[in-house]
N, C-alpha and C. Protein backbone atom coordinates (compact mmCIF):
# COMPACT_ATOMS: atom_id res chain seq x y z
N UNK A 1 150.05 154.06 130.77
CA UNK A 1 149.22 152.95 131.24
C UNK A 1 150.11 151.91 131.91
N UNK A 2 150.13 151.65 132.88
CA UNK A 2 150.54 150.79 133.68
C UNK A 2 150.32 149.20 133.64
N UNK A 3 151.27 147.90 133.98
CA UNK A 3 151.11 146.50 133.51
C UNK A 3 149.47 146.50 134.26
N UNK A 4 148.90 146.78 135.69
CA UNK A 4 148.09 146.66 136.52
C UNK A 4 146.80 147.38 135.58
N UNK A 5 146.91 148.29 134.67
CA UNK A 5 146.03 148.52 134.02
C UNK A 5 145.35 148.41 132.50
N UNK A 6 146.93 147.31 132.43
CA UNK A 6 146.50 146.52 130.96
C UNK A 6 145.94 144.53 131.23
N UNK A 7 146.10 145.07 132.75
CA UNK A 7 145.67 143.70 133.05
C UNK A 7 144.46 143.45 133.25
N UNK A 8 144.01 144.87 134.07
CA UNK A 8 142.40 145.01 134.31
C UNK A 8 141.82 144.88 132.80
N UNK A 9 142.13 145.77 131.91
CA UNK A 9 141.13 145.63 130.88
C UNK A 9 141.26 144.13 130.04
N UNK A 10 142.19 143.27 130.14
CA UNK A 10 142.30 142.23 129.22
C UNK A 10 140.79 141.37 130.09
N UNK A 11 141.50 141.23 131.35
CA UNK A 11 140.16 140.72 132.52
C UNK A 11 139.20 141.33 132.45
N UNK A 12 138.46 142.36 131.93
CA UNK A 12 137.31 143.05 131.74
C UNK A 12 137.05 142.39 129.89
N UNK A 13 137.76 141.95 129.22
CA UNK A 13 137.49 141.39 127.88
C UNK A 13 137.50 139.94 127.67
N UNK A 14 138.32 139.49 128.67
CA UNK A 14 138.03 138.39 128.29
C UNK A 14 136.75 137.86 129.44
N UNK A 15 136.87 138.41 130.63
CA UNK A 15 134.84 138.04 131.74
C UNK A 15 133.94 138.34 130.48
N UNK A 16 134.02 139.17 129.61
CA UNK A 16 132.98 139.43 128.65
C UNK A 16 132.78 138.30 127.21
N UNK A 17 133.92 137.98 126.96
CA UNK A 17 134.26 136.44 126.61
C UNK A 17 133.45 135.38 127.24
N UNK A 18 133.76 135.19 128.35
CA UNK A 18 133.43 134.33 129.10
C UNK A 18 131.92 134.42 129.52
N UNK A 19 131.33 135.23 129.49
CA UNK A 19 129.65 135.51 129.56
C UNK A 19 128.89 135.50 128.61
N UNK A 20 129.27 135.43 127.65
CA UNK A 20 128.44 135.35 125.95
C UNK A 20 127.15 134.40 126.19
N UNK A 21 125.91 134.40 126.31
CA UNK A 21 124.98 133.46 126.51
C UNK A 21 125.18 132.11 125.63
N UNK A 22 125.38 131.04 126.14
CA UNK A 22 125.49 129.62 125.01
C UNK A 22 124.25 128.75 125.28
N UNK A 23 123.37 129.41 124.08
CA UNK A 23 121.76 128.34 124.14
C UNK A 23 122.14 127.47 122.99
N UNK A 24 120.96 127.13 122.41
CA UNK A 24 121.04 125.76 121.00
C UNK A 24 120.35 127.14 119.84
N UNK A 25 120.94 128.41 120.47
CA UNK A 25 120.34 129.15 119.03
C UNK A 25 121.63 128.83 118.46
N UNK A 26 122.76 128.71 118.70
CA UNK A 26 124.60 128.80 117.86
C UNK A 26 123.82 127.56 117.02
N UNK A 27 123.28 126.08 117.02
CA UNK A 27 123.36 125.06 116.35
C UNK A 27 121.97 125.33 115.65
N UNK A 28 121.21 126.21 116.12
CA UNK A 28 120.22 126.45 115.04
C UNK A 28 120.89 127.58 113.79
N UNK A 29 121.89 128.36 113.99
CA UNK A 29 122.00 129.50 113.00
C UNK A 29 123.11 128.30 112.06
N UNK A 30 123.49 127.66 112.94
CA UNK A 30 124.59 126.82 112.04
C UNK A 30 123.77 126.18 110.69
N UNK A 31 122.49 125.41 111.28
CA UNK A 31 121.82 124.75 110.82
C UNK A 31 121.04 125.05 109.31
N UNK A 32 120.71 126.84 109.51
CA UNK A 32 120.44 127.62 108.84
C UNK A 32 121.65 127.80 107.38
N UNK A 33 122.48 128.21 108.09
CA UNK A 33 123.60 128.55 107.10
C UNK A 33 123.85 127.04 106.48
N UNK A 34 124.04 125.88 106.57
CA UNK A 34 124.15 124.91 106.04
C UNK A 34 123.00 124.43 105.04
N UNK A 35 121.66 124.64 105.49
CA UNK A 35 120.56 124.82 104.66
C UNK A 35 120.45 125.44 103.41
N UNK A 36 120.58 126.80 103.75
CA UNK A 36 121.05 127.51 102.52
C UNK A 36 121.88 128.08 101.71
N UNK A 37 122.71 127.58 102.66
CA UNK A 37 124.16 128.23 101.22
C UNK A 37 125.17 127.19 101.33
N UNK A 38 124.60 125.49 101.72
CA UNK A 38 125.41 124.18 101.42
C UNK A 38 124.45 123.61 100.78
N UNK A 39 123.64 123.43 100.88
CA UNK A 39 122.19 122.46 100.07
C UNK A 39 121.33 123.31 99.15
N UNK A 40 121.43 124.59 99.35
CA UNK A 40 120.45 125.42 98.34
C UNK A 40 121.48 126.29 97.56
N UNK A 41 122.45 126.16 97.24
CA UNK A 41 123.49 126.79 97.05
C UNK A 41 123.40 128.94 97.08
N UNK A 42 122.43 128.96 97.99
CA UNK A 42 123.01 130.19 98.60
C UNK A 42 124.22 130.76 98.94
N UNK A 43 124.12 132.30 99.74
CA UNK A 43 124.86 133.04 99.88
C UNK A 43 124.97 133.15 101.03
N UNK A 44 125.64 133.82 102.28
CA UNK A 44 125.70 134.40 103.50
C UNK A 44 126.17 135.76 103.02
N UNK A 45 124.72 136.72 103.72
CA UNK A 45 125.36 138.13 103.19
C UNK A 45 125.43 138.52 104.87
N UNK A 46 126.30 139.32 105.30
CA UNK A 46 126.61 139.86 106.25
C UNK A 46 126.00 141.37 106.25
N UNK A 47 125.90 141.88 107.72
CA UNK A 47 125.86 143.84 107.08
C UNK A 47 125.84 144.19 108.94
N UNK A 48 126.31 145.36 108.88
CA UNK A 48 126.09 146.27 110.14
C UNK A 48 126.60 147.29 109.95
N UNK A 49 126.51 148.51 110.70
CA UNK A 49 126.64 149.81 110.23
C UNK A 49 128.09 149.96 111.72
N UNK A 50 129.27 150.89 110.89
CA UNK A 50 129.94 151.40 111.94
C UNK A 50 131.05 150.18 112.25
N UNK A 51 131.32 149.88 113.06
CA UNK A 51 131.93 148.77 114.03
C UNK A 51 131.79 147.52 113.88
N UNK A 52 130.41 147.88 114.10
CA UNK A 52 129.92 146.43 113.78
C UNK A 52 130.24 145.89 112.58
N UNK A 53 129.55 146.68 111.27
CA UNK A 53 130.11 146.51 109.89
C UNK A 53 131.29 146.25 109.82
N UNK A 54 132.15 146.26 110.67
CA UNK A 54 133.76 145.79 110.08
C UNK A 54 133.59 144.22 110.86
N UNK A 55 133.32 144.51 111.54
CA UNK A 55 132.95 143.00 112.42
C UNK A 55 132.48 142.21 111.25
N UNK A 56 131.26 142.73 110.48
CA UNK A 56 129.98 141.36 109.55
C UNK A 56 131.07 141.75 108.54
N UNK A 57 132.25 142.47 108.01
CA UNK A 57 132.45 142.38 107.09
C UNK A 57 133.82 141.36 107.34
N UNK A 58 134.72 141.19 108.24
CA UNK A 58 135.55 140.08 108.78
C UNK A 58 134.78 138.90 109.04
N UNK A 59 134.12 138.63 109.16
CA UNK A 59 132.90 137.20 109.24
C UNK A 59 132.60 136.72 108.13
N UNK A 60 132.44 137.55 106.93
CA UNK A 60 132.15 137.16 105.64
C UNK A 60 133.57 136.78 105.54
N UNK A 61 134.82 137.17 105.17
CA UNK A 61 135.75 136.77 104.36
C UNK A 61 136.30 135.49 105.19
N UNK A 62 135.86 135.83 106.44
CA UNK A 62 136.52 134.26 107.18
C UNK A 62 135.68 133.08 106.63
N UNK A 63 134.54 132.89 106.65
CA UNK A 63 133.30 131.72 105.70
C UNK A 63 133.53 131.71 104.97
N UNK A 64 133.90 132.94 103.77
CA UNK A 64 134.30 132.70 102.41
C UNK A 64 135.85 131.43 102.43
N UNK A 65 136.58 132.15 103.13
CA UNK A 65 138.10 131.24 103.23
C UNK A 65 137.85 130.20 103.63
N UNK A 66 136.91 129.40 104.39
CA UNK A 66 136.67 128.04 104.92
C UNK A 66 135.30 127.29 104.42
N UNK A 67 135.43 127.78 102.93
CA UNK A 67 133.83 126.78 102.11
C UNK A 67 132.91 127.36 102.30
N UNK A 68 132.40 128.58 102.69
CA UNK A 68 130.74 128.83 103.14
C UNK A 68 130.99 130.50 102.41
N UNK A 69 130.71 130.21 101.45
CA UNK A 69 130.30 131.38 100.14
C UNK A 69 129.67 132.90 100.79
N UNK A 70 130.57 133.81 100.90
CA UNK A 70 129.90 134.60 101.92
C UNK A 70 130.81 136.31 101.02
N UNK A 71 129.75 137.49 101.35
CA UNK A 71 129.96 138.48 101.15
C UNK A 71 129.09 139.77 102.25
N UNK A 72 130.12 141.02 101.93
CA UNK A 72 129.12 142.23 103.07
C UNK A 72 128.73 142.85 102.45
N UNK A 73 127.59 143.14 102.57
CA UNK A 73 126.60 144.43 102.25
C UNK A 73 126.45 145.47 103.18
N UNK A 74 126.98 146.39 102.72
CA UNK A 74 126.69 147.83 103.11
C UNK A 74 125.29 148.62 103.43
N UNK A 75 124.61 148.69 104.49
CA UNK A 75 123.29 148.76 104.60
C UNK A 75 122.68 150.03 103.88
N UNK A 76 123.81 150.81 103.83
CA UNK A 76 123.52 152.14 102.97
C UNK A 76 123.56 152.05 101.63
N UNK A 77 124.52 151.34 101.33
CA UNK A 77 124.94 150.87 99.74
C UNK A 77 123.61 150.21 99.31
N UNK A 78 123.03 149.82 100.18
CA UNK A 78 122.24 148.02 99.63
C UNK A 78 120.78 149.50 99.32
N UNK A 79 120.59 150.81 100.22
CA UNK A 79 119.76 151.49 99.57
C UNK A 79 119.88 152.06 97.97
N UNK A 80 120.99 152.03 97.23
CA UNK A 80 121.22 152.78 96.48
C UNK A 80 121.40 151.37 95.49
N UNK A 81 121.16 150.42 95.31
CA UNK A 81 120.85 149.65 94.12
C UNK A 81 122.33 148.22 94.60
N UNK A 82 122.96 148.11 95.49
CA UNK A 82 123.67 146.92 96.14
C UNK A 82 122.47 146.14 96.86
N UNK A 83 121.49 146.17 97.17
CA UNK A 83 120.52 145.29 97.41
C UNK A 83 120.09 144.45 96.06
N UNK A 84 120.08 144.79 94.99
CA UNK A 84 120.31 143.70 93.57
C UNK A 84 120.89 142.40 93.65
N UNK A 85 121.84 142.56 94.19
CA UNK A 85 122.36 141.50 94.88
C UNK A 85 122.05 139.95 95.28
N UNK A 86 121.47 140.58 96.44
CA UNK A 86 119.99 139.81 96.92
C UNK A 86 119.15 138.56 96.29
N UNK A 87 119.67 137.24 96.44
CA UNK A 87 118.98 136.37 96.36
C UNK A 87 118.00 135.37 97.04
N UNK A 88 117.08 134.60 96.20
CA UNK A 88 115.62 134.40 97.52
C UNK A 88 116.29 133.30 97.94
N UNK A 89 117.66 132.15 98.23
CA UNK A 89 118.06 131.02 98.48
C UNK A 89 118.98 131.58 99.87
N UNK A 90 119.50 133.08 99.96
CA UNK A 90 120.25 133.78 100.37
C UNK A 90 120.09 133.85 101.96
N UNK A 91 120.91 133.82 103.07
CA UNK A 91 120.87 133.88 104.49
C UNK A 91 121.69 135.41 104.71
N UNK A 92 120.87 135.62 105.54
CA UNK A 92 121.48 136.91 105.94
C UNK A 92 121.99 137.20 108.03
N UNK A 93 123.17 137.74 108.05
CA UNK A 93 123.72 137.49 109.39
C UNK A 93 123.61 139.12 109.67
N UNK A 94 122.86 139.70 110.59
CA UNK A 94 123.29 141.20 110.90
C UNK A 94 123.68 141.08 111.99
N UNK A 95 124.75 142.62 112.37
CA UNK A 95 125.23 142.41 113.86
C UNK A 95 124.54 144.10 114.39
N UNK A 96 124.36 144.18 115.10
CA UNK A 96 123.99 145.36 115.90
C UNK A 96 123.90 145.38 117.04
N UNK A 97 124.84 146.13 118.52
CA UNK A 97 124.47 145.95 119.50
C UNK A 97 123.65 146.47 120.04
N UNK A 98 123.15 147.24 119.55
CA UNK A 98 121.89 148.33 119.81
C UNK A 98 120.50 147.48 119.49
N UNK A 99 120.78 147.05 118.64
CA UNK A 99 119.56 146.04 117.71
C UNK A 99 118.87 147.31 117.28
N UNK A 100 118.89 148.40 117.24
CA UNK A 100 118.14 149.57 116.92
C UNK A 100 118.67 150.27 115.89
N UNK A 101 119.64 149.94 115.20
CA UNK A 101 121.03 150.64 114.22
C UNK A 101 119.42 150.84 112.39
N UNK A 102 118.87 151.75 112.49
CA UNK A 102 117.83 152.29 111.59
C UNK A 102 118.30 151.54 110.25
N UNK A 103 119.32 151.52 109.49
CA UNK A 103 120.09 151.31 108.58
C UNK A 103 119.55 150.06 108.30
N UNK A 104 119.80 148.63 109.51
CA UNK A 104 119.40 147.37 109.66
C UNK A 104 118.13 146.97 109.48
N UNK A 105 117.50 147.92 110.52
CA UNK A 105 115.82 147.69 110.32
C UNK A 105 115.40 147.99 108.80
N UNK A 106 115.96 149.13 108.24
CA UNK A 106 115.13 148.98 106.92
C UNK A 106 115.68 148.04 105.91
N UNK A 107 116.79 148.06 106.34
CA UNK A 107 117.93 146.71 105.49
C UNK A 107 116.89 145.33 105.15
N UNK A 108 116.20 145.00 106.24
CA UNK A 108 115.49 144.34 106.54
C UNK A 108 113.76 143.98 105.69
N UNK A 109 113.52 145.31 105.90
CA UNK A 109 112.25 145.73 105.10
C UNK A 109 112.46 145.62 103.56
N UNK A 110 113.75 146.40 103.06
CA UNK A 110 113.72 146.81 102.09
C UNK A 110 114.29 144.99 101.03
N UNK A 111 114.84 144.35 101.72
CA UNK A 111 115.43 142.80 101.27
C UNK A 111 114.23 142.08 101.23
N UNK A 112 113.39 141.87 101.81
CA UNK A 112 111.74 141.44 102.00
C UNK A 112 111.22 141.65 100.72
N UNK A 113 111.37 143.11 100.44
CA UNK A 113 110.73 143.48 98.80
C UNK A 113 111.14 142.64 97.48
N UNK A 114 112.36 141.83 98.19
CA UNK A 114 113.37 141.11 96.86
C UNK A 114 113.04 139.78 96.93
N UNK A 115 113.37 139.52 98.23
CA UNK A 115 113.14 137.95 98.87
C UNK A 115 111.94 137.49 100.18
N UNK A 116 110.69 137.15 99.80
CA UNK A 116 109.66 137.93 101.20
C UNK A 116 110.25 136.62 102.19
N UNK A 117 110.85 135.69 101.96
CA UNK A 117 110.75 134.57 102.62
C UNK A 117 112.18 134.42 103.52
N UNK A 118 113.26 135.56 102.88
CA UNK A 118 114.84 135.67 104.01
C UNK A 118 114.78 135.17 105.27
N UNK A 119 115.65 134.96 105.69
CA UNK A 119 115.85 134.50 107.09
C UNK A 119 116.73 135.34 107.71
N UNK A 120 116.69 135.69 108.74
CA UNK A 120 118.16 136.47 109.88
C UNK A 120 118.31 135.98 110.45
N UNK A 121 119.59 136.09 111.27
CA UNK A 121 120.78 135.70 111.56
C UNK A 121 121.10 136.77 112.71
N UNK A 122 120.96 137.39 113.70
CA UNK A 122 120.89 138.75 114.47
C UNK A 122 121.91 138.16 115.49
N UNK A 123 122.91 138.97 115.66
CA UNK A 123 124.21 139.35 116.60
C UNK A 123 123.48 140.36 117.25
N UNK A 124 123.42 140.38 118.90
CA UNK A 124 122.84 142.09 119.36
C UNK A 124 123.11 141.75 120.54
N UNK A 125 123.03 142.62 121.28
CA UNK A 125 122.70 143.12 122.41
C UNK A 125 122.15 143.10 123.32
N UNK A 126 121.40 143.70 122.47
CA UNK A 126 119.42 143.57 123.00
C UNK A 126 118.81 142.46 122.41
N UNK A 127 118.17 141.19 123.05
CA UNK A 127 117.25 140.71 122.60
C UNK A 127 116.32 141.02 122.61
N UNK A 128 115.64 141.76 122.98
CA UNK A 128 114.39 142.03 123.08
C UNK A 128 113.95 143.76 121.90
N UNK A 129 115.30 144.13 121.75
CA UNK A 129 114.98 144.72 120.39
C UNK A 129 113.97 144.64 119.09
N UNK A 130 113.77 145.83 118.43
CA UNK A 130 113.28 145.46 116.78
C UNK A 130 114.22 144.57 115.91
N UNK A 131 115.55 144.60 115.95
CA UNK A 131 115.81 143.94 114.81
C UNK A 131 116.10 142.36 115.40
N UNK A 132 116.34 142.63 116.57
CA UNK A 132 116.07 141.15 117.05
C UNK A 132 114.84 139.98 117.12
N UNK A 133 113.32 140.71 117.03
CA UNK A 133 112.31 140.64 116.70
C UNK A 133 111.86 139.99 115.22
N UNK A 134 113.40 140.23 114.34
CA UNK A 134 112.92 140.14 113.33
C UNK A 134 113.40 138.61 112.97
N UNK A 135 114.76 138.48 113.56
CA UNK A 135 115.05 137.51 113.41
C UNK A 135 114.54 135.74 113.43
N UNK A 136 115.43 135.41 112.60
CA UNK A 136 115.05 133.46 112.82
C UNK A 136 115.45 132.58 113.65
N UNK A 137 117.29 133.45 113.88
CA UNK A 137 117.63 133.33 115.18
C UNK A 137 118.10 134.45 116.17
N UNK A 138 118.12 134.39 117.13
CA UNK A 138 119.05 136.00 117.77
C UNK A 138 120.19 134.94 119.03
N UNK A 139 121.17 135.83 118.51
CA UNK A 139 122.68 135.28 119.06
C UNK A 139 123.24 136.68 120.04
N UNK A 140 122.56 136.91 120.91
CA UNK A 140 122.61 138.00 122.36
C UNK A 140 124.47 137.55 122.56
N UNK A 141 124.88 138.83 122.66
CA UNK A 141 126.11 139.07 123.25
C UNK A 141 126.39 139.01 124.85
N UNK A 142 125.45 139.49 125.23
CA UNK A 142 125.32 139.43 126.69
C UNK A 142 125.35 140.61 127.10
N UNK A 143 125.62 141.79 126.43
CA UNK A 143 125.48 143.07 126.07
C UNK A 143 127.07 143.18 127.60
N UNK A 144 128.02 143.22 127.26
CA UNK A 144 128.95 143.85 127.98
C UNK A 144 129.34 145.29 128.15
N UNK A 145 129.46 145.71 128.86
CA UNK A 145 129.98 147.09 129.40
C UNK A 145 131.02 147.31 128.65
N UNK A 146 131.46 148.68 127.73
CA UNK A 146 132.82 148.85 127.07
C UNK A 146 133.84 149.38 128.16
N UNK A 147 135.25 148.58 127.72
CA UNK A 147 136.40 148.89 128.65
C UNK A 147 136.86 150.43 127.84
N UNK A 148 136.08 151.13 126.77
CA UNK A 148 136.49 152.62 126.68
C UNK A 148 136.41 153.23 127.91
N UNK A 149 137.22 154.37 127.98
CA UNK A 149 137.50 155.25 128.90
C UNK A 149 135.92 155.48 129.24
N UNK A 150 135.29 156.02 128.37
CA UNK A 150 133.96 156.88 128.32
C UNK A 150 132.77 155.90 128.30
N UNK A 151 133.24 155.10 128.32
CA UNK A 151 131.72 153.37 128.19
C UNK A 151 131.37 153.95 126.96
N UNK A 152 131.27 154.36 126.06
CA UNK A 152 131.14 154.46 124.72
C UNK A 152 131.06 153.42 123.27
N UNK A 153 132.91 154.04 123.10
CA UNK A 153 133.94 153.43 122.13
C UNK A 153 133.38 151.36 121.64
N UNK A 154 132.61 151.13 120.46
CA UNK A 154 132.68 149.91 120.58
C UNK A 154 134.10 149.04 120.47
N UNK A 155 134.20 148.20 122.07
CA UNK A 155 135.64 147.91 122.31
C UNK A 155 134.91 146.36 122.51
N UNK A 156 134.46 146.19 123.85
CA UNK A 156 134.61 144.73 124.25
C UNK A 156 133.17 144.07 123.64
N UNK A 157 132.22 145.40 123.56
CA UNK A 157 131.39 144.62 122.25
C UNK A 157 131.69 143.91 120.73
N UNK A 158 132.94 145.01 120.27
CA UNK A 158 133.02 143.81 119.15
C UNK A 158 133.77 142.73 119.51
N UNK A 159 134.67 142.70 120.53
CA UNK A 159 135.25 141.69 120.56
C UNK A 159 134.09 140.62 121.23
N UNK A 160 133.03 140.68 121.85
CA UNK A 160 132.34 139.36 121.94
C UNK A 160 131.78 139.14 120.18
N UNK A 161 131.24 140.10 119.71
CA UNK A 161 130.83 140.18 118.25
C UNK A 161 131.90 139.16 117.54
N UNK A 162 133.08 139.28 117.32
CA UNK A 162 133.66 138.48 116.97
C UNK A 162 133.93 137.37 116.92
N UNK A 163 133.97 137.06 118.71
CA UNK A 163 133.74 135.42 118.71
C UNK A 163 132.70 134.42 118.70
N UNK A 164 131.46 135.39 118.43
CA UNK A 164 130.50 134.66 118.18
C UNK A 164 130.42 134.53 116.35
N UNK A 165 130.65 134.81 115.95
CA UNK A 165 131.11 135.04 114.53
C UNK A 165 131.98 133.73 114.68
N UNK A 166 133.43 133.61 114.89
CA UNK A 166 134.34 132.90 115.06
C UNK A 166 133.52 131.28 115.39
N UNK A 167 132.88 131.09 116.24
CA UNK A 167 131.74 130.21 117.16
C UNK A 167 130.67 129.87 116.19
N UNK A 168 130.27 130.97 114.88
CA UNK A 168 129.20 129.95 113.77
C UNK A 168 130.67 129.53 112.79
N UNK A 169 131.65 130.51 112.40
CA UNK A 169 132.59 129.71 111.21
C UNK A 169 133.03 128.19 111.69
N UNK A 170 133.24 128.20 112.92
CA UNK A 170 133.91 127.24 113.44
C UNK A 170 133.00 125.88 113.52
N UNK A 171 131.73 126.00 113.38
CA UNK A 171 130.77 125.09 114.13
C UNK A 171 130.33 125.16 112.41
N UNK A 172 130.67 125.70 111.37
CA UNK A 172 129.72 125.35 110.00
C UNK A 172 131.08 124.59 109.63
N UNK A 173 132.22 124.94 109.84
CA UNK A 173 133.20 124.01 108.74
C UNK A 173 133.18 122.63 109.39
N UNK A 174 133.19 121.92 110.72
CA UNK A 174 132.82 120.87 110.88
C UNK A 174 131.51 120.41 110.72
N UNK A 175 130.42 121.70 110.98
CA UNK A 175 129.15 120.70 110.17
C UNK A 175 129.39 120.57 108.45
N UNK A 176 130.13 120.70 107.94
CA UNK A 176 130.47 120.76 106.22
C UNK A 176 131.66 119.63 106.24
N UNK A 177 132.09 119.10 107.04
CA UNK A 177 133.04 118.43 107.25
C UNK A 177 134.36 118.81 106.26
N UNK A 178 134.68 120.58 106.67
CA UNK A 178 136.07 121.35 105.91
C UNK A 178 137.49 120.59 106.16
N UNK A 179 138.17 120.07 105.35
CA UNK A 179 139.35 119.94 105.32
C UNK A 179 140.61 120.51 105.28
N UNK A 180 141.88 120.12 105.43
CA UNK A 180 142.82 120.50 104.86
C UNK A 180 142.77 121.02 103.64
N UNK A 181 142.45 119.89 102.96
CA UNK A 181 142.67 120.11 101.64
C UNK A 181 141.78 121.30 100.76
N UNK A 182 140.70 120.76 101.10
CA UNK A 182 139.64 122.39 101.09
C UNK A 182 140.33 123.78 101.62
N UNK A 183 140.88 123.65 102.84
CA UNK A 183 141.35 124.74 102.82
C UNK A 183 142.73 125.17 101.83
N UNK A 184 143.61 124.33 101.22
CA UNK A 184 144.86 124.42 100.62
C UNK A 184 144.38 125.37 98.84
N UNK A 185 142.64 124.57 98.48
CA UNK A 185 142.77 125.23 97.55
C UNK A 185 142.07 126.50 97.62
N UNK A 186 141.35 126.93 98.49
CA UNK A 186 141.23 128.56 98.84
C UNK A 186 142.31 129.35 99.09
N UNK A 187 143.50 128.65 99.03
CA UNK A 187 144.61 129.70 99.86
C UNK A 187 146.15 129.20 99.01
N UNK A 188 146.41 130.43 97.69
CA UNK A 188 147.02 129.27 96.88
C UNK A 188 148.64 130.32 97.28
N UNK A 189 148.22 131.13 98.35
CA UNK A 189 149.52 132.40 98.62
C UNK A 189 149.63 132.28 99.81
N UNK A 190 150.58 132.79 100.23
CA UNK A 190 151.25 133.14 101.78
C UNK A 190 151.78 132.02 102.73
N UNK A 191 152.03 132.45 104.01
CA UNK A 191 152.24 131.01 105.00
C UNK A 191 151.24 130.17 104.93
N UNK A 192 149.81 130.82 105.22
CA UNK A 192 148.68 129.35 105.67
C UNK A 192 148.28 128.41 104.63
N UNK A 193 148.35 128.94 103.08
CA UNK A 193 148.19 128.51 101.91
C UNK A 193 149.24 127.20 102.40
N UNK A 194 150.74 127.14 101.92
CA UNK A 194 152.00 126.22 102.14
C UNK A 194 151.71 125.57 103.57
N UNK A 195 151.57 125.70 104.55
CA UNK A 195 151.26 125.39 105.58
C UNK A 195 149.76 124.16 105.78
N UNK A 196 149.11 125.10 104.65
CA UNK A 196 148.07 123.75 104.42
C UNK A 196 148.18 122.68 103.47
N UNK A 197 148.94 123.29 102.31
CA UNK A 197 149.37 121.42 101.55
C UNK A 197 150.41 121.33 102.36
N UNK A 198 151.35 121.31 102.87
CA UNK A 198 151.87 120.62 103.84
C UNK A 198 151.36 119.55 104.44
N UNK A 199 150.47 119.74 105.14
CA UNK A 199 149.47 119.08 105.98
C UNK A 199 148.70 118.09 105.16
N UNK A 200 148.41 118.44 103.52
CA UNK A 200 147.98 117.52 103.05
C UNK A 200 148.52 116.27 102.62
N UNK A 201 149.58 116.51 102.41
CA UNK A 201 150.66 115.68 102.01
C UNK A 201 151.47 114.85 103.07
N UNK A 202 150.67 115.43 104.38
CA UNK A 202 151.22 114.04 105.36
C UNK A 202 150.01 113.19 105.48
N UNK A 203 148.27 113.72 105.11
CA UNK A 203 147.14 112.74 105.42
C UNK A 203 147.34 111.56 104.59
């Protein structure tokens, strides 16, 4: 692979970056997640099948690390008795670029039976999808073309997936008004842990 053809694809990821639709749904899902899992002391459960699932499952541990109480559910798991889980105060974030991922849709149905009143949270593709349909809010990727060889491979989809993820953590810890110091005691190991009382100890 050539510099000329690691340049094209960074420019094919980051134009896809750069196209992500930005309406007032980002400050409504914010709004949501602050509702119920800062004032109702809810949960943020994440879930997507495949790719995506590693995506909702990196989204959870990043909210968890910055104050916003968050875990992933396995949409398959959640059939086999991990839907227990499941509380009625609880927000739920799915990602699917398909918005059609079967797993989700019944994910959906079958959480209803626990909690009829849930809310979603939909990362997709497709707006105009079923599981986007279902949602409270839908957060459209802009559906980008993958820089895989084969347009296949999910590549520059998760990476918009991500930063819209990145784009609610980022927009809930200043609506929570997250600190240093908040962050120092989530993180009592490694560089960013020391790196953050550091920082506290100069405020």
């Amino acid at each position: 692979m050539t510099k000329e053809d690691i340049s094209c694809l960074l420019e094919q990821e980051a134009e896809a970056v750069r196209n992500i639709p930005i309406t007032g749904s980002y400050e409504e899902a914010v709004e949501l997640i602050y509702k119920y899992i800062h004032e109702q002391g809810g949960t943020l459960i994440t879930s997507g099948m495949g790719k995506a699932g590693q995506i909702a499952m990196n989204i959870a541990t990043t909210f968890s690390s910055t104050g916003t109480p968050s875990y992933f559910l396995h949409p398959s798991e959640a059939q086999h008795g991990d839907l227990g889980i499941v509380r009625k105060n609880d927000l739920m974030l799915l990602i699917s670029n398909s918005g059609k991922t079967r797993e989700l849709i019944e994910l959906v149905d079958l959480t209803r039976g626990i909690a009829p009143d849930m809310e979603f949270i939909v990362i997709t593709g497709n707006p105009e999808s079923a599981l986007a349909q279902e949602a409270s809010v839908c957060l459209p990727t802009g559906a980008p073309g993958e820089v895989c060889a084969l347009g296949l491979t999910p590549t520059t989809s998760t990476t918009v997936m991500t930063v819209i993820g990145d784009i609610l953590v980022v927009g809930t810890m200043r609506r929570i008004g997250f600190t240093n110091r908040d962050y120092a005691i989530r993180h009592h190991g490694g560089y960013l842990g020391s790196k953050s009382r550091e920082q506290c100890e100069k405020e």
